[in-house]
N, C-alpha and C. Protein backbone atom coordinates (compact mmCIF):
# COMPACT_ATOMS: atom_id res chain seq x y z
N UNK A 1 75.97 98.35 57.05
CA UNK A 1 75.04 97.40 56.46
C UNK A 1 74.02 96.99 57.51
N UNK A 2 72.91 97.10 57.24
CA UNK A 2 71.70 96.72 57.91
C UNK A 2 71.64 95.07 58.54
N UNK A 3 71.59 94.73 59.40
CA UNK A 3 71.12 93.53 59.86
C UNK A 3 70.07 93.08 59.62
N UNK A 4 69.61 91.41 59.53
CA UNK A 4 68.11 90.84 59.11
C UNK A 4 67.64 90.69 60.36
N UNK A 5 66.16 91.02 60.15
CA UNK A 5 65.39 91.07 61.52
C UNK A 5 65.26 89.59 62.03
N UNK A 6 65.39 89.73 63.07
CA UNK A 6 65.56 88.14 63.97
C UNK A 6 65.00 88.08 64.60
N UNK A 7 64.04 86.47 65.12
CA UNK A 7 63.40 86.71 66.29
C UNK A 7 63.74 86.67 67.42
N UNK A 8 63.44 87.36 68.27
CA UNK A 8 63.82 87.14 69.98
C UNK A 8 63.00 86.89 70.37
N UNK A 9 63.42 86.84 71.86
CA UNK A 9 61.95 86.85 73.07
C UNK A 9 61.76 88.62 73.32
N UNK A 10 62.39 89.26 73.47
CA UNK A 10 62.05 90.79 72.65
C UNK A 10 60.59 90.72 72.10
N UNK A 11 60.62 89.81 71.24
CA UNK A 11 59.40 90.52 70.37
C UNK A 11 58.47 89.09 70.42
N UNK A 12 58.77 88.30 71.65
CA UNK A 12 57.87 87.13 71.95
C UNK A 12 57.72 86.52 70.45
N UNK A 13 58.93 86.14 69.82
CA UNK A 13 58.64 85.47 68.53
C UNK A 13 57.63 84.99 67.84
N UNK A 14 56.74 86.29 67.80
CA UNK A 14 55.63 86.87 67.26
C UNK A 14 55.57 86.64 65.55
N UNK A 15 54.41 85.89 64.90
CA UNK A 15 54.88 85.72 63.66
C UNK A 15 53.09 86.19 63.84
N UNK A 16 52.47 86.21 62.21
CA UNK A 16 51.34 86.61 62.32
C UNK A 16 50.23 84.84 61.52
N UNK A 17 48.58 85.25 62.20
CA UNK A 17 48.14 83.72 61.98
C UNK A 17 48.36 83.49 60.63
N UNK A 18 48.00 84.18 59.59
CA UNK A 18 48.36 83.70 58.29
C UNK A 18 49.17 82.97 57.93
N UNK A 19 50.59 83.36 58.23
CA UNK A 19 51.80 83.05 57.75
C UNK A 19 51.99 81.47 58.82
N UNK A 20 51.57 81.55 60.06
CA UNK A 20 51.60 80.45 60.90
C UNK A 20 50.83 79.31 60.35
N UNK A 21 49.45 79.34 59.64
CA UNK A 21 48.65 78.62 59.23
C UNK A 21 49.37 77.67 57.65
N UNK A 22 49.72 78.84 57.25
CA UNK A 22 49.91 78.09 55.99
C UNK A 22 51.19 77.55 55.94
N UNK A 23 52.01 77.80 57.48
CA UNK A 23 53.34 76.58 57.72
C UNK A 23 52.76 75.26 58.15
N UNK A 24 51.43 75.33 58.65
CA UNK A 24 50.58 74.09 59.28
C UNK A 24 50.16 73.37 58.14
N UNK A 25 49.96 74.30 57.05
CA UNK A 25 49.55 73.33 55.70
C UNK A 25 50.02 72.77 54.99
N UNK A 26 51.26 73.80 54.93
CA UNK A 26 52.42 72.80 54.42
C UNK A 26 53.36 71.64 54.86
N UNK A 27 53.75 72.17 56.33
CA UNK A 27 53.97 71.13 57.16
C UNK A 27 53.40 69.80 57.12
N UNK A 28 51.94 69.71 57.37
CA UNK A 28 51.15 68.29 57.49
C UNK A 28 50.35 68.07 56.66
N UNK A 29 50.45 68.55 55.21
CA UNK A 29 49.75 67.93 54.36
C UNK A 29 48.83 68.19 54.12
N UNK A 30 47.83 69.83 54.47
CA UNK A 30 46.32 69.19 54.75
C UNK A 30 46.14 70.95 54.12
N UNK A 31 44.58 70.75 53.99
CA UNK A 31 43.94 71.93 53.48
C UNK A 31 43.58 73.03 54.59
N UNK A 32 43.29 74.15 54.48
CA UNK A 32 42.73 74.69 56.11
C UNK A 32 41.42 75.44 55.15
N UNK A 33 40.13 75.53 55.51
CA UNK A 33 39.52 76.27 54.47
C UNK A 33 39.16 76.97 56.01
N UNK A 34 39.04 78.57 55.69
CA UNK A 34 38.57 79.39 56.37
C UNK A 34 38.12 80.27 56.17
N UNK A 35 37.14 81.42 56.84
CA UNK A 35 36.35 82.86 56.37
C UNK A 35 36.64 83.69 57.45
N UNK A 36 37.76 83.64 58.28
CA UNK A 36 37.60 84.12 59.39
C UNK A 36 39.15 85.39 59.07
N UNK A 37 38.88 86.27 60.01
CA UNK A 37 40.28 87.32 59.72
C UNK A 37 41.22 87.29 60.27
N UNK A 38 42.57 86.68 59.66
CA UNK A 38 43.82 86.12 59.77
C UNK A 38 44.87 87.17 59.55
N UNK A 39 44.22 88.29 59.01
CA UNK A 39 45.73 89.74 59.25
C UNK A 39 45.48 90.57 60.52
N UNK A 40 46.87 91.18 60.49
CA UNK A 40 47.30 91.61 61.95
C UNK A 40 46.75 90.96 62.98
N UNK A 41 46.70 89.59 62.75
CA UNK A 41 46.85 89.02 64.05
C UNK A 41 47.93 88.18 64.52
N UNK A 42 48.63 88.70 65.65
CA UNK A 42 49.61 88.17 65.90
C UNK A 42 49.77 86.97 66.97
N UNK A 43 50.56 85.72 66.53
CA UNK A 43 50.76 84.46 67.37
C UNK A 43 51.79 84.62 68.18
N UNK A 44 51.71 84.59 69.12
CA UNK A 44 52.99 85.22 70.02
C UNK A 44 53.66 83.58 70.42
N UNK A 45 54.74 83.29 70.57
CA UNK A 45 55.69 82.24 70.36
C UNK A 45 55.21 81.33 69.32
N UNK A 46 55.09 81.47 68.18
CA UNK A 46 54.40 81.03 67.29
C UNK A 46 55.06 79.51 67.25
N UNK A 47 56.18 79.84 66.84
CA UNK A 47 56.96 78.59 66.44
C UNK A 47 56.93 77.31 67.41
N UNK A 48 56.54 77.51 68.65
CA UNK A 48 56.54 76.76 70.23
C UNK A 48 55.17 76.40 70.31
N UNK A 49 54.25 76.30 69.31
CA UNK A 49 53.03 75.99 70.02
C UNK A 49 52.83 75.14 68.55
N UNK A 50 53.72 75.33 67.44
CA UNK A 50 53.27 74.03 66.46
C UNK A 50 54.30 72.77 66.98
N UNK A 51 53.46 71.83 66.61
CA UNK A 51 54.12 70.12 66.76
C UNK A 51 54.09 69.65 65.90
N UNK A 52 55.49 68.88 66.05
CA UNK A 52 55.74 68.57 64.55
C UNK A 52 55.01 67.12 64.14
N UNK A 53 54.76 66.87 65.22
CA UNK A 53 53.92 65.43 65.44
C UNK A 53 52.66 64.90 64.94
N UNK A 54 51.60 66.27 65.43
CA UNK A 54 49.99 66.63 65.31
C UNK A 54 49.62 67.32 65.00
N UNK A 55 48.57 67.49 63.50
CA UNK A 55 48.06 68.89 63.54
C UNK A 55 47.02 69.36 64.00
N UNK A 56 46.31 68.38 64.92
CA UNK A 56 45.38 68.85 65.78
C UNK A 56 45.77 69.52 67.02
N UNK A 57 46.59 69.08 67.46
CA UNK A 57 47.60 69.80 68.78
C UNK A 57 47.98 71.33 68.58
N UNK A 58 48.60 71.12 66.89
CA UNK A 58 49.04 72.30 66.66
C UNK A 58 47.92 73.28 66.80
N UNK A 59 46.81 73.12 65.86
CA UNK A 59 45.96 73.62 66.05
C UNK A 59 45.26 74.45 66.79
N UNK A 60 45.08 73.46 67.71
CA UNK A 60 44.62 74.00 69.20
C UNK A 60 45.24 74.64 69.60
N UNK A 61 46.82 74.98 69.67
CA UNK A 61 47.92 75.72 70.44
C UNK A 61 47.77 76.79 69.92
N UNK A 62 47.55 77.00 68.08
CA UNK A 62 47.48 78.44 67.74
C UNK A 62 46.45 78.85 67.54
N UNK A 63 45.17 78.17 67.62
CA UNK A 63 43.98 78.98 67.31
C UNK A 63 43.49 79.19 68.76
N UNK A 64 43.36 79.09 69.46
CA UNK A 64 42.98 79.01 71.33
C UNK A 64 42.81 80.63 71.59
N UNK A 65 43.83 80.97 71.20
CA UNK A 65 43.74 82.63 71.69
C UNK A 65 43.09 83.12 71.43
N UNK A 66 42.61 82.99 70.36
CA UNK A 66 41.87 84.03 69.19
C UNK A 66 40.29 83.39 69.25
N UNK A 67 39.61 82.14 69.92
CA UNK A 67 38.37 81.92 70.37
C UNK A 67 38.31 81.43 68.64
N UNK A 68 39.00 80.28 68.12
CA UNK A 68 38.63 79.73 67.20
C UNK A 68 38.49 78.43 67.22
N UNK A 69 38.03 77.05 66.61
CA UNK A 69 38.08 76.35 66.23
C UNK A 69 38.50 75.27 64.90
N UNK A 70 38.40 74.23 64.91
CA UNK A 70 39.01 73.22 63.55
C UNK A 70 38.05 72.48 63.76
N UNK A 71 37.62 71.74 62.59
CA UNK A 71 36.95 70.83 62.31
C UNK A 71 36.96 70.09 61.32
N UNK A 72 38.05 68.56 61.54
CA UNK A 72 38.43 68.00 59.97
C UNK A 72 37.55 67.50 59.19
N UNK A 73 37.43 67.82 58.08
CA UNK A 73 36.45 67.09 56.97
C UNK A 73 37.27 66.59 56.27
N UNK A 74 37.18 65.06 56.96
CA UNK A 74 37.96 64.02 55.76
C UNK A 74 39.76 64.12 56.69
N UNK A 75 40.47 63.45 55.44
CA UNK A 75 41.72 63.16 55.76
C UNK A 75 42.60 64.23 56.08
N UNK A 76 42.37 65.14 54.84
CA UNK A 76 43.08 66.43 54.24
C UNK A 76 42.62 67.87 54.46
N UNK A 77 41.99 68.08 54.82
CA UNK A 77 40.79 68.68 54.91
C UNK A 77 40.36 69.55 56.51
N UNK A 78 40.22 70.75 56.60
CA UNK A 78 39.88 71.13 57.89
C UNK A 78 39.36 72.31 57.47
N UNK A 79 38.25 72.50 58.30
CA UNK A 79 37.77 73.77 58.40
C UNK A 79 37.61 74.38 59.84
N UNK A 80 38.00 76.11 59.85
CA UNK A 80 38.05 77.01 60.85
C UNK A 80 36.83 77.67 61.12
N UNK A 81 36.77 77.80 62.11
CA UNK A 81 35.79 78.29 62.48
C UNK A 81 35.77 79.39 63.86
N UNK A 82 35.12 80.67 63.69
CA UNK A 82 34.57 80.94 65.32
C UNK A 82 34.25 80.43 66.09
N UNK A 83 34.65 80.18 67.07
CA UNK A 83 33.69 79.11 68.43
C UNK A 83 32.77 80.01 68.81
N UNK A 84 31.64 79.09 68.88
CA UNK A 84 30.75 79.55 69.88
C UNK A 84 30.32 79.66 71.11
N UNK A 85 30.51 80.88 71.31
CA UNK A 85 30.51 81.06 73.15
C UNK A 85 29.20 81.50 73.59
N UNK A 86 28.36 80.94 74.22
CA UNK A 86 27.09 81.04 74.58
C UNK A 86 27.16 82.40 75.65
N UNK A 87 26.68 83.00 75.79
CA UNK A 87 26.26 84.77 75.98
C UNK A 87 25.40 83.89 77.89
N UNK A 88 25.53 84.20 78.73
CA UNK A 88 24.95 84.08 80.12
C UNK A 88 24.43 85.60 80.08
N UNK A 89 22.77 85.52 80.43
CA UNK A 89 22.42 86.72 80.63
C UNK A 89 22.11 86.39 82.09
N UNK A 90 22.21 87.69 83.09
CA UNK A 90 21.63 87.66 84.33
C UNK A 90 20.27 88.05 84.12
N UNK A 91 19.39 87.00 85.01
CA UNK A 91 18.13 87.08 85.03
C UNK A 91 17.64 88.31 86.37
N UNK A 92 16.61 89.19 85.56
CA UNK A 92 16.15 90.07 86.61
C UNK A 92 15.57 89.96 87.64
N UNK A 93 15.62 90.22 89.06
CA UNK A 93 14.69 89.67 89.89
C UNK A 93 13.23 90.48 90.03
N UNK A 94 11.88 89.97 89.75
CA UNK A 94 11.06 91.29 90.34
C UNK A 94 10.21 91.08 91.63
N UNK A 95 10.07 92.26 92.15
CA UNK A 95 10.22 92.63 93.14
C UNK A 95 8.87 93.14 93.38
């Protein structure tokens, strides 16, 4: 008989953002509206970076990697976003 897959540190108890997000929604009550791409991406210690406390904390712990943001609208309410990372161009010297 087959065993159920379990997490270890083996597999850095790797869950994917989707499935992580919508434990954040259910967990704390709140909406997440997003447009951003949430398959095959994987949260590596997933479970260790939500708090059961904050869902802004949480937040930050699982979206960080991936160069995203939150932004609550209202009580219930949050929206995701890409962060924006401003581009540094080197300036040419002439000569």
């Amino acid at each position: 008989m087959a065993q159920p897959h379990r997490q270890t540190s083996d597999h850095q108890y790797r869950r994917s953002l989707s499935d992580v997000l919508n434990q954040i929604e259910e967990r704390f009550g709140v909406t997440l509206k997003y447009d951003i791409d949430t398959v095959n991406k994987p949260v590596f210690y997933a479970d260790f970076r939500i708090r059961p406390y904050l869902v802004e904390e949480s937040l930050t712990n699982v979206l960080a990697p991936f160069d995203y943001k939150f932004v609550k609208q209202g009580k219930e309410s949050i929206n995701l976003n890409l962060m924006n990372i401003p581009v540094v161009r080197k300036r040419m010297e002439r000569k």
